[in-house]
Every structure is written in structure tokens, then in C-alpha cells.
N, C-alpha and C. Protein backbone atom coordinates (compact mmCIF):
# COMPACT_ATOMS: atom_id res chain seq x y z
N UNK A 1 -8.75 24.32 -2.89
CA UNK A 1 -7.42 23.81 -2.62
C UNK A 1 -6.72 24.75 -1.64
N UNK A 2 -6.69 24.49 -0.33
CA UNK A 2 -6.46 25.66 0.74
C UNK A 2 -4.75 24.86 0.92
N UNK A 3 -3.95 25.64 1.76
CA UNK A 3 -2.55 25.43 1.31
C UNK A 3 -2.37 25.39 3.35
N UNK A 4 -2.17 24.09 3.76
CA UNK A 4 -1.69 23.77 5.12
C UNK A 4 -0.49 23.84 5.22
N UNK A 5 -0.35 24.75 6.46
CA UNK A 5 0.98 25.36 6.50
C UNK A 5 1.92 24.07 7.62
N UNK A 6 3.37 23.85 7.18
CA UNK A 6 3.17 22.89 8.77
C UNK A 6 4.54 24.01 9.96
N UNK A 7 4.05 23.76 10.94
CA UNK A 7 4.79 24.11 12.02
C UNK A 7 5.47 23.67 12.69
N UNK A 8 5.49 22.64 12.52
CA UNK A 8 6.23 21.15 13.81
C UNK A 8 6.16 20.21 13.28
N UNK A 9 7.09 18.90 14.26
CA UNK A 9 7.17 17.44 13.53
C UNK A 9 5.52 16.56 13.62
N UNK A 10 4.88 17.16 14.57
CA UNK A 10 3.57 16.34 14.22
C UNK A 10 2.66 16.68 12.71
N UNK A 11 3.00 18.34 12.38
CA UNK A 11 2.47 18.54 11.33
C UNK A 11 3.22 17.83 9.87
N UNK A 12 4.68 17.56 10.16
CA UNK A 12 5.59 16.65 9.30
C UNK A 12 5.24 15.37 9.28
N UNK A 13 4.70 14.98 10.00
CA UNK A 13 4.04 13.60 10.35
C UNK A 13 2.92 13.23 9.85
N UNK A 14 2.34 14.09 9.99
CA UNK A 14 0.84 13.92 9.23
C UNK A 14 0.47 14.01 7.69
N UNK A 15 1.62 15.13 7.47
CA UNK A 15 1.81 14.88 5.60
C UNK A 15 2.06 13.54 5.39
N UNK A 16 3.27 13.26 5.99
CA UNK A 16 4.07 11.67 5.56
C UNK A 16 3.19 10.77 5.67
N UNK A 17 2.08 11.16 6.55
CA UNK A 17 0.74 9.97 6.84
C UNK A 17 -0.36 9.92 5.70
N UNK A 18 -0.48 11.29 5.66
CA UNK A 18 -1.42 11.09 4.68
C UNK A 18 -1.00 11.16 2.99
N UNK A 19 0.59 11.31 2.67
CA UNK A 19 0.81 10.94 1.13
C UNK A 19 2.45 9.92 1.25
N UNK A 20 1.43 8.72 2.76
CA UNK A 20 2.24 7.54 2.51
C UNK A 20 3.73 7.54 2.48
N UNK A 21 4.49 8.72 2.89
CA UNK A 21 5.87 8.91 3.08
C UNK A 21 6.37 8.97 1.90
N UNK A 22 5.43 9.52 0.55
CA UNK A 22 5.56 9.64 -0.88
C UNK A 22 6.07 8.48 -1.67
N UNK A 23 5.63 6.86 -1.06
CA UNK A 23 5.82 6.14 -1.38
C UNK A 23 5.14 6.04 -2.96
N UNK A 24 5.95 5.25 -3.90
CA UNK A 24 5.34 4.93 -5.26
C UNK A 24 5.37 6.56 -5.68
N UNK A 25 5.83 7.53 -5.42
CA UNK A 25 5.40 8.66 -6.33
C UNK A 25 6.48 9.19 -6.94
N UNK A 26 6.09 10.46 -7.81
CA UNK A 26 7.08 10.68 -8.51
C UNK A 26 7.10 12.57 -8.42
N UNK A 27 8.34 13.26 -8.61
CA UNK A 27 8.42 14.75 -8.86
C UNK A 27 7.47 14.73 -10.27
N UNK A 28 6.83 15.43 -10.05
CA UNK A 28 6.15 15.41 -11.48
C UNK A 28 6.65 16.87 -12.55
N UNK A 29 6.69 17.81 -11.57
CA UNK A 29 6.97 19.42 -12.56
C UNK A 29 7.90 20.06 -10.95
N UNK A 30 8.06 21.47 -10.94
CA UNK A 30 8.56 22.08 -10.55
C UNK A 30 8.47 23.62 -11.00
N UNK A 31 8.01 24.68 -10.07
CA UNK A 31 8.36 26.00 -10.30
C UNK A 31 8.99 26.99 -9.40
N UNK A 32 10.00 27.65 -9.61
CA UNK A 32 10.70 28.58 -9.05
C UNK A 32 10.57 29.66 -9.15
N UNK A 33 10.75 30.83 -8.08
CA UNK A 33 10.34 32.41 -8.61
C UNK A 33 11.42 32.73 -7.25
N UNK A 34 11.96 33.86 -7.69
CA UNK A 34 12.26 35.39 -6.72
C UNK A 34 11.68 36.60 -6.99
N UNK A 35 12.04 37.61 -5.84
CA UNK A 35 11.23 38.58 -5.80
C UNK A 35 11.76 39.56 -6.64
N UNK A 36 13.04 39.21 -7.45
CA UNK A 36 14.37 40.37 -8.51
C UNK A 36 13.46 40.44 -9.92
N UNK A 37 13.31 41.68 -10.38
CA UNK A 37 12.90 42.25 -11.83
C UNK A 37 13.77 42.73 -12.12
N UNK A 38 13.54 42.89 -13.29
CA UNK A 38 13.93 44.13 -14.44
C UNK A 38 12.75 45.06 -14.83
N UNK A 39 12.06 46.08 -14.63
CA UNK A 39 11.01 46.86 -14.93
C UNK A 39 11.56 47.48 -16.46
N UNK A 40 9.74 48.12 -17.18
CA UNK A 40 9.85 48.65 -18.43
C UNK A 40 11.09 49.42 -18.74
N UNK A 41 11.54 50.20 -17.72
CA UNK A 41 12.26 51.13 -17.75
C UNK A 41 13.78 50.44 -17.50
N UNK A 42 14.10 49.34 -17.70
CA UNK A 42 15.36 48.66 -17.32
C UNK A 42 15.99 48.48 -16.00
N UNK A 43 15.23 49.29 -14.70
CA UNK A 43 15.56 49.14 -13.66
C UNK A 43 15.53 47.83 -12.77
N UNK A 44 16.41 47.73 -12.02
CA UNK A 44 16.15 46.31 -11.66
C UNK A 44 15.85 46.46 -9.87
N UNK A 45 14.88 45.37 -9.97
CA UNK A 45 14.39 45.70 -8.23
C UNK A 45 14.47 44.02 -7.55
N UNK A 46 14.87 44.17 -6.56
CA UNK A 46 15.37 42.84 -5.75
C UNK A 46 15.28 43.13 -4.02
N UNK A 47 14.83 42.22 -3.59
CA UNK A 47 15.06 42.07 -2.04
C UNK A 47 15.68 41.68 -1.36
N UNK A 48 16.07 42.07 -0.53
CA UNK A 48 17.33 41.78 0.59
C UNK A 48 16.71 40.54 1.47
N UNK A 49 16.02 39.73 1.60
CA UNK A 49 15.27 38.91 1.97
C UNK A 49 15.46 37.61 1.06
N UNK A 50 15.47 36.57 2.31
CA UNK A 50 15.27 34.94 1.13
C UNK A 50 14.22 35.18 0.28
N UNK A 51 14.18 35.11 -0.90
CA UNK A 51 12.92 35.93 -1.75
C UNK A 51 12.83 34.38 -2.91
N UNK A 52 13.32 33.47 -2.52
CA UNK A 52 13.63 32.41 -3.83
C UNK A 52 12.38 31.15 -2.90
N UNK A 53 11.71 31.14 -3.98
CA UNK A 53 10.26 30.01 -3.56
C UNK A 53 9.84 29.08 -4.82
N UNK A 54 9.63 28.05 -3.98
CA UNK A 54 9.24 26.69 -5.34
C UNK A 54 7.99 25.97 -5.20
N UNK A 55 7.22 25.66 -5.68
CA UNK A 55 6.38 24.92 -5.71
C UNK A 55 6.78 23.83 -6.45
N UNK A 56 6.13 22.58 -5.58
CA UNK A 56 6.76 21.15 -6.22
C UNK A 56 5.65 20.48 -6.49
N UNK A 57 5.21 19.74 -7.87
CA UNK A 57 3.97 18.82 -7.81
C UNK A 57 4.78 17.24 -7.69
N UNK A 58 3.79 16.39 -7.02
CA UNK A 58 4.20 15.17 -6.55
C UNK A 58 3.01 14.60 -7.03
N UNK A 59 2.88 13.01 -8.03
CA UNK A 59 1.68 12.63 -7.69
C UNK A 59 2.12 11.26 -7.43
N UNK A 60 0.96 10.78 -6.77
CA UNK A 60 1.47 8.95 -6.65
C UNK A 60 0.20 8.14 -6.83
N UNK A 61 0.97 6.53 -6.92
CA UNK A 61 0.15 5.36 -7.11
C UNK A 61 -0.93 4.86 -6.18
N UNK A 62 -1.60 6.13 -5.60
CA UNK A 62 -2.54 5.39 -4.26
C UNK A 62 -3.23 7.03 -4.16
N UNK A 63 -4.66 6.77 -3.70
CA UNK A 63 -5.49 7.55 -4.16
C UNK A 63 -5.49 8.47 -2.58
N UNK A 64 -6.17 9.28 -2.43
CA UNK A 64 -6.62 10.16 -1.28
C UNK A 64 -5.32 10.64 -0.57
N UNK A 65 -4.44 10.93 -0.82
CA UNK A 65 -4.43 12.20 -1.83
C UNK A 65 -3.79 11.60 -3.20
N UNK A 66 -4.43 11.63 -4.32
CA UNK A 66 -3.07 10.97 -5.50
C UNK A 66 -2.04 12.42 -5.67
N UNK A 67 -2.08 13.31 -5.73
CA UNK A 67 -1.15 14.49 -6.19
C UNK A 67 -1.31 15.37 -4.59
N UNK A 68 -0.04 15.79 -4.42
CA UNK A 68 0.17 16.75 -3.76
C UNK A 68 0.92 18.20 -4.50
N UNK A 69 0.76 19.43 -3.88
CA UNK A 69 1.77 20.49 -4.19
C UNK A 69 2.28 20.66 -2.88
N UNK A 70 3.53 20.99 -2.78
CA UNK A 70 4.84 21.35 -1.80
C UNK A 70 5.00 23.11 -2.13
N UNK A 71 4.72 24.13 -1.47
CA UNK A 71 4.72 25.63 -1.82
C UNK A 71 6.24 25.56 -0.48
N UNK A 72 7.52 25.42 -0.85
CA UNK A 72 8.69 26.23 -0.12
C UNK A 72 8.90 27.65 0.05
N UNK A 73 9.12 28.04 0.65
CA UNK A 73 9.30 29.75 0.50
C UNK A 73 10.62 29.85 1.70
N UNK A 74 10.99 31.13 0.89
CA UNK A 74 12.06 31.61 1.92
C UNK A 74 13.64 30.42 1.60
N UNK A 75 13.58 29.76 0.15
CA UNK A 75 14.14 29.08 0.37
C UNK A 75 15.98 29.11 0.52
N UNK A 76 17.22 28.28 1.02
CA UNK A 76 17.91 28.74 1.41
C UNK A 76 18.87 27.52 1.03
N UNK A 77 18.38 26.32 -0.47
CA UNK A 77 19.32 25.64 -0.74
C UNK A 77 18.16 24.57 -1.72
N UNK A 78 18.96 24.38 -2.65
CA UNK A 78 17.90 23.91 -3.72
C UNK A 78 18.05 23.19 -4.80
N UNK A 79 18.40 21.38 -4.78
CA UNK A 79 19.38 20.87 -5.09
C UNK A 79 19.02 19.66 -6.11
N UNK A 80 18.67 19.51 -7.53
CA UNK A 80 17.32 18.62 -7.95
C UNK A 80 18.67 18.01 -8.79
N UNK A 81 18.51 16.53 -8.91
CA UNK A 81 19.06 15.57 -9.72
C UNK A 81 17.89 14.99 -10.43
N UNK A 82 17.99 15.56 -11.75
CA UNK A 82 17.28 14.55 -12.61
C UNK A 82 17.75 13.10 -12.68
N UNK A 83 16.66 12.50 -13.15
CA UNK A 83 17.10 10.55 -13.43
C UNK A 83 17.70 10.54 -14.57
N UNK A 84 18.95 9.61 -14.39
CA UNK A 84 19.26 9.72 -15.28
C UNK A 84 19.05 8.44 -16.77
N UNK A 85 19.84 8.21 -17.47
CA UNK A 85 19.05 7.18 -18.36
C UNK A 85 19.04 5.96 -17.84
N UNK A 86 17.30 5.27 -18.39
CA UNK A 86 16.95 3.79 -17.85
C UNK A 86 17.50 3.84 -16.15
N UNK A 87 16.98 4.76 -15.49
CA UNK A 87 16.98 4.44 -14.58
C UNK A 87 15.36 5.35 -13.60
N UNK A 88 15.23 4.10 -12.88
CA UNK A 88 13.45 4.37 -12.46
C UNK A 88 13.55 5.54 -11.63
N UNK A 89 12.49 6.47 -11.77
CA UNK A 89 12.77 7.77 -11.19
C UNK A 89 12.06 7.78 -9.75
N UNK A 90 11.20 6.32 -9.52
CA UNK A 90 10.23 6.32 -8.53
C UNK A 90 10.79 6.85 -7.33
N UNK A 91 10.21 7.94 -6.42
CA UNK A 91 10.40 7.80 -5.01
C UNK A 91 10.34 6.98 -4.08
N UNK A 92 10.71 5.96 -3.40
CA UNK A 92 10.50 4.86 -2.89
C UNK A 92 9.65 5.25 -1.08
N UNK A 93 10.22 6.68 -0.89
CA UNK A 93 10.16 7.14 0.64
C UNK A 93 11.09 8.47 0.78
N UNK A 94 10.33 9.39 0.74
CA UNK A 94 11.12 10.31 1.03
C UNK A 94 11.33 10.69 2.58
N UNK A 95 12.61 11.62 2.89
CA UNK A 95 12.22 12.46 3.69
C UNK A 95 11.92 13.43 4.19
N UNK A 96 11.13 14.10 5.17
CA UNK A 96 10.86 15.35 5.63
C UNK A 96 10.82 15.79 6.98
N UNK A 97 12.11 16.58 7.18
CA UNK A 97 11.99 17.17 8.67
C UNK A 97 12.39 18.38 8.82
N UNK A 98 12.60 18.87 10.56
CA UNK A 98 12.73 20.29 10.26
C UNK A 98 14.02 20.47 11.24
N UNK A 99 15.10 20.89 10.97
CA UNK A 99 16.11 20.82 11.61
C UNK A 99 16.98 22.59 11.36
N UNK A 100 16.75 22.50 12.82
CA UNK A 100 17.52 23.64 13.04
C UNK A 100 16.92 25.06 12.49
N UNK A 101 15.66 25.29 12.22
CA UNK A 101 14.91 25.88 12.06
C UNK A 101 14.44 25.96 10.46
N UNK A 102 14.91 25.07 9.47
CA UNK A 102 14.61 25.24 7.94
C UNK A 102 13.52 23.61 7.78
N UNK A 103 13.12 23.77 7.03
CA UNK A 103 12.37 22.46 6.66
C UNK A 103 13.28 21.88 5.41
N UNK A 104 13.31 20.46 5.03
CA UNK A 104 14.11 19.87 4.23
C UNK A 104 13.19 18.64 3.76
N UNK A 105 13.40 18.63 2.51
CA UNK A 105 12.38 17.47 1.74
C UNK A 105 13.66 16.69 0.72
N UNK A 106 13.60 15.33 0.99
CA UNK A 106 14.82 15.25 0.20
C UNK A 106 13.98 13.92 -0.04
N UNK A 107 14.45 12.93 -1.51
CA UNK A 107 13.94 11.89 -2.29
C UNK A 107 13.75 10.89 -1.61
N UNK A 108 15.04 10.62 -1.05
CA UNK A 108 15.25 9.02 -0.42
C UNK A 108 15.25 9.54 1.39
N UNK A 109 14.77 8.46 2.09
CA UNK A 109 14.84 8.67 3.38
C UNK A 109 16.39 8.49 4.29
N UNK A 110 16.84 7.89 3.40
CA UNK A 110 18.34 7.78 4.42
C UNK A 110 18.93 8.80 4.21
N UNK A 111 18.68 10.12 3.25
CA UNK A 111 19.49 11.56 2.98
C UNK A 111 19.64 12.20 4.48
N UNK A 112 20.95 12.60 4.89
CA UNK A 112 21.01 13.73 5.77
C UNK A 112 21.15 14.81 6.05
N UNK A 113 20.24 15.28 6.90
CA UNK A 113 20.17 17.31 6.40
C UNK A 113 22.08 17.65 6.85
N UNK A 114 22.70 16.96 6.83
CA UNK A 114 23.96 17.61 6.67
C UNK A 114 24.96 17.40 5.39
N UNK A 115 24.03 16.39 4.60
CA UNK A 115 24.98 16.16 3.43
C UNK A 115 24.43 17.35 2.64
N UNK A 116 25.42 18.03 2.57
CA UNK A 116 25.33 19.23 1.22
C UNK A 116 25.71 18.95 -0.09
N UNK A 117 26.24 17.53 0.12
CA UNK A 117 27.54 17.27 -1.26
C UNK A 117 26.25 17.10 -2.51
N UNK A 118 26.78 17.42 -3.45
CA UNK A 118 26.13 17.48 -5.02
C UNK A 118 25.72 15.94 -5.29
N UNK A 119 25.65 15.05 -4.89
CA UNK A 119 25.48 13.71 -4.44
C UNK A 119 24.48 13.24 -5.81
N UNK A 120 23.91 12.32 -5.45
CA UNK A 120 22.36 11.86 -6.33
C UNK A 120 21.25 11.84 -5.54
N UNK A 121 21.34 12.58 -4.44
CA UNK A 121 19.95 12.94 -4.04
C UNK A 121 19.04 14.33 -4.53
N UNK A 122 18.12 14.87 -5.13
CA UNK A 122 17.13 15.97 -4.79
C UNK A 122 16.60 16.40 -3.63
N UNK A 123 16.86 17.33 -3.48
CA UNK A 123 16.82 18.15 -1.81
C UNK A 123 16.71 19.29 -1.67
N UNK A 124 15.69 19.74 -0.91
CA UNK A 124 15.04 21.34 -0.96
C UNK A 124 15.29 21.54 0.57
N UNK A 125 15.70 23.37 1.22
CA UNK A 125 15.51 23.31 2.64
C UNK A 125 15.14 25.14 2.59
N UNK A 126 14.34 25.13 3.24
CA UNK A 126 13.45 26.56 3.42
C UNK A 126 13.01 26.78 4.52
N UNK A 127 13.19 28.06 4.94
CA UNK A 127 12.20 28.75 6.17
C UNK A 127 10.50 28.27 6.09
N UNK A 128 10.01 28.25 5.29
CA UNK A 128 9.03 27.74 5.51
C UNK A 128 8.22 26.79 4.53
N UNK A 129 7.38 25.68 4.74
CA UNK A 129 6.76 25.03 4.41
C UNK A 129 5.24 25.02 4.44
N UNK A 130 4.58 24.92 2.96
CA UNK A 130 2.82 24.72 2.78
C UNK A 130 2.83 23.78 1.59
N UNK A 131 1.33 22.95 1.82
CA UNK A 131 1.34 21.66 1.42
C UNK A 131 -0.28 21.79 1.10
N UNK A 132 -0.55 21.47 -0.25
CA UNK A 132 -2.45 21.09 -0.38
C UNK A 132 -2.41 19.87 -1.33
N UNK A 133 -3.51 19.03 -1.16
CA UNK A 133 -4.06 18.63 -2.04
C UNK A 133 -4.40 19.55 -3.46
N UNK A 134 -3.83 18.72 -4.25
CA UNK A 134 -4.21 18.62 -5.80
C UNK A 134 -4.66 17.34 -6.44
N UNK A 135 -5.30 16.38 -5.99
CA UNK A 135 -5.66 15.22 -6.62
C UNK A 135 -6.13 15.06 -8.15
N UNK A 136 -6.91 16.89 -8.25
CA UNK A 136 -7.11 16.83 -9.70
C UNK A 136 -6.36 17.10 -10.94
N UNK A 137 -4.97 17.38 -10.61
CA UNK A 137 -3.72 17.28 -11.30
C UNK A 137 -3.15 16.43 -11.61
N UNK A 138 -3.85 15.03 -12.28
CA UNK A 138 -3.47 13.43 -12.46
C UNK A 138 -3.02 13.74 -13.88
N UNK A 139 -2.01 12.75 -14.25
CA UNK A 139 -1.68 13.02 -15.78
C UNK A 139 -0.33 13.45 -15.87
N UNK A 140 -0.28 13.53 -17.07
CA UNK A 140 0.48 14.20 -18.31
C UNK A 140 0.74 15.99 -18.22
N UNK A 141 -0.12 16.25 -18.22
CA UNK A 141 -0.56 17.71 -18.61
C UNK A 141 0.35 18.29 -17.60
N UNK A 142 1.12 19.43 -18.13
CA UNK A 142 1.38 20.47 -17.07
C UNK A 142 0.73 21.50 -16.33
N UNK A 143 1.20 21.53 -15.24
CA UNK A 143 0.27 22.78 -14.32
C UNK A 143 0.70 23.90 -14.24
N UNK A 144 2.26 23.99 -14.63
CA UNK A 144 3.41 25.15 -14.21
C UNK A 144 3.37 26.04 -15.64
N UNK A 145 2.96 25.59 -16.48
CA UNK A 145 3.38 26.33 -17.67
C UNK A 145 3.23 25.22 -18.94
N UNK A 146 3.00 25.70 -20.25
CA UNK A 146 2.79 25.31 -21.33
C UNK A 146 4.67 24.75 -21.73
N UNK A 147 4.71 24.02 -22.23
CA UNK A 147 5.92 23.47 -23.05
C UNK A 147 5.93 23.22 -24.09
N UNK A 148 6.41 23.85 -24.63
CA UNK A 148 6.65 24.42 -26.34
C UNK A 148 8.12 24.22 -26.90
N UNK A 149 8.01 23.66 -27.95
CA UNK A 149 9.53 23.30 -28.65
C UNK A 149 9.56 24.40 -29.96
N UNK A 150 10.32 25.14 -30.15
CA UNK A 150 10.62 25.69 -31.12
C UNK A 150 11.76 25.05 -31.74
């Protein structure tokens, strides 16, 4: 599972080509990390650098690729609306472009990289963008972590 980095709108193009403009699919999980600790010793260490990165799993209703992962890094705005009740969570078409030097992945295609408002769209925008196949991540099952109810 090698992780294609994209650089340009033809490389934006070619995702959208090959996972169908994320038609029929759905956010499936989500993981977030920065580069800030707390060490044994209580010290805390952090970078002066966009240090906040997500990985997104996507899978959909049409095979080659059925699941994708989305690896953001560097990210610089990060904005997820869950569905809310009885209402279908399907992606119908997302979009993805790169404006003004950040990449932006947002649910629905009519979103604009200038609406910031808290809206009902999900919308990610980062310095940089990588993308692989995961087809063998079909299902139920989580990939990000175990989920446990206490």
C-alpha cells in the first residue's frame, strides 16, 4: 500500500477518476495526531510547525478502488459534521482542489474553499496531500483503533 503523493490539478484529477469523484461513498473512520507530548518526566514538547495530520478512510459502492486512505499533513483547518439523525450520510461527489497553495477535500462538490462558516459541510485543507489504496479495509471493522465502551 504505497501512499501517492499529489502535486497538481492533474494529480487531483486522477484521484477523482479513479475513486469516481467519491461517488456512493462514505467517511468511514478518521485519525488525527500532532507533534505536542507530555514526556515521563511531565515535560511537554511541541513544534512550531503545522504539526496537526489526519488520515481519512473512505470506502465506496464500486470496486477498483472500493476503500481509499486520504494521509493530510501540515494541516491548517479541519472541519467534520457528523450526520445527523435519519439522515443519509452518503457522499454523493465530493470536492478536491488546490487553491492558493493548501489542498481542500470537502463532502459535497458545490462547497467553496472560501466558505469557512461552521455550515453542514465536512472540510479538510492542508499543505499537503497523500492518497493509497486500501481496498482491503471493506467492512465494519476499524483500522484506526479498537472501540471499547466502558
Amino acid at each position: 500500500m504505497e501512499w501517492k503523493e499529489l502535486k497538481d490539478s492533474n494529480d487531483i484529477e486522477n484521484l477523482l477518476d479513479t475513486f469516481g469523484g467519491f461517488h456512493d461513498s462514505c467517511l468511514k473512520e478518521l485519525y488525527m495526531w500532532t507533534e505536542s507530548y507530555v514526556d515521563e518526566n511531565l515535560s511537554m514538547g511541541m513544534s512550531t510547525e503545522l504539526d496537526t495530520n489526519v488520515r481519512i478512510l473512505f470506502q465506496r459502492q464500486c470496486d477498483n478502488p472500493s476503500a481509499i486512505e486520504l494521509l493530510f499533513e501540515g494541516v491548517t483547518q479541519f472541519h467534520i459534521i457528523p450526520s445527523p439523525i435519519n439522515y443519509d450520510p452518503i457522499i454523493y461527489e465530493a470536492k478536491l482542489i488546490l487553491h492558493e497553495g493548501l489542498f481542500y477535500w470537502a463532502d459535497d462538490y458545490d462547497w467553496e474553499s472560501n466558505d469557512f462558516t461552521h455550515g453542514t459541510n465536512s472540510w479538510v485543507s492542508a499543505k499537503g496531500l497523500k492518497w493509497r489504496d486500501v481496498s482491503s479495509w471493506m467492512g465494519k471493522k476499524s483500522r484506526y483503533g479498537l472501540i471499547t465502551q466502558d
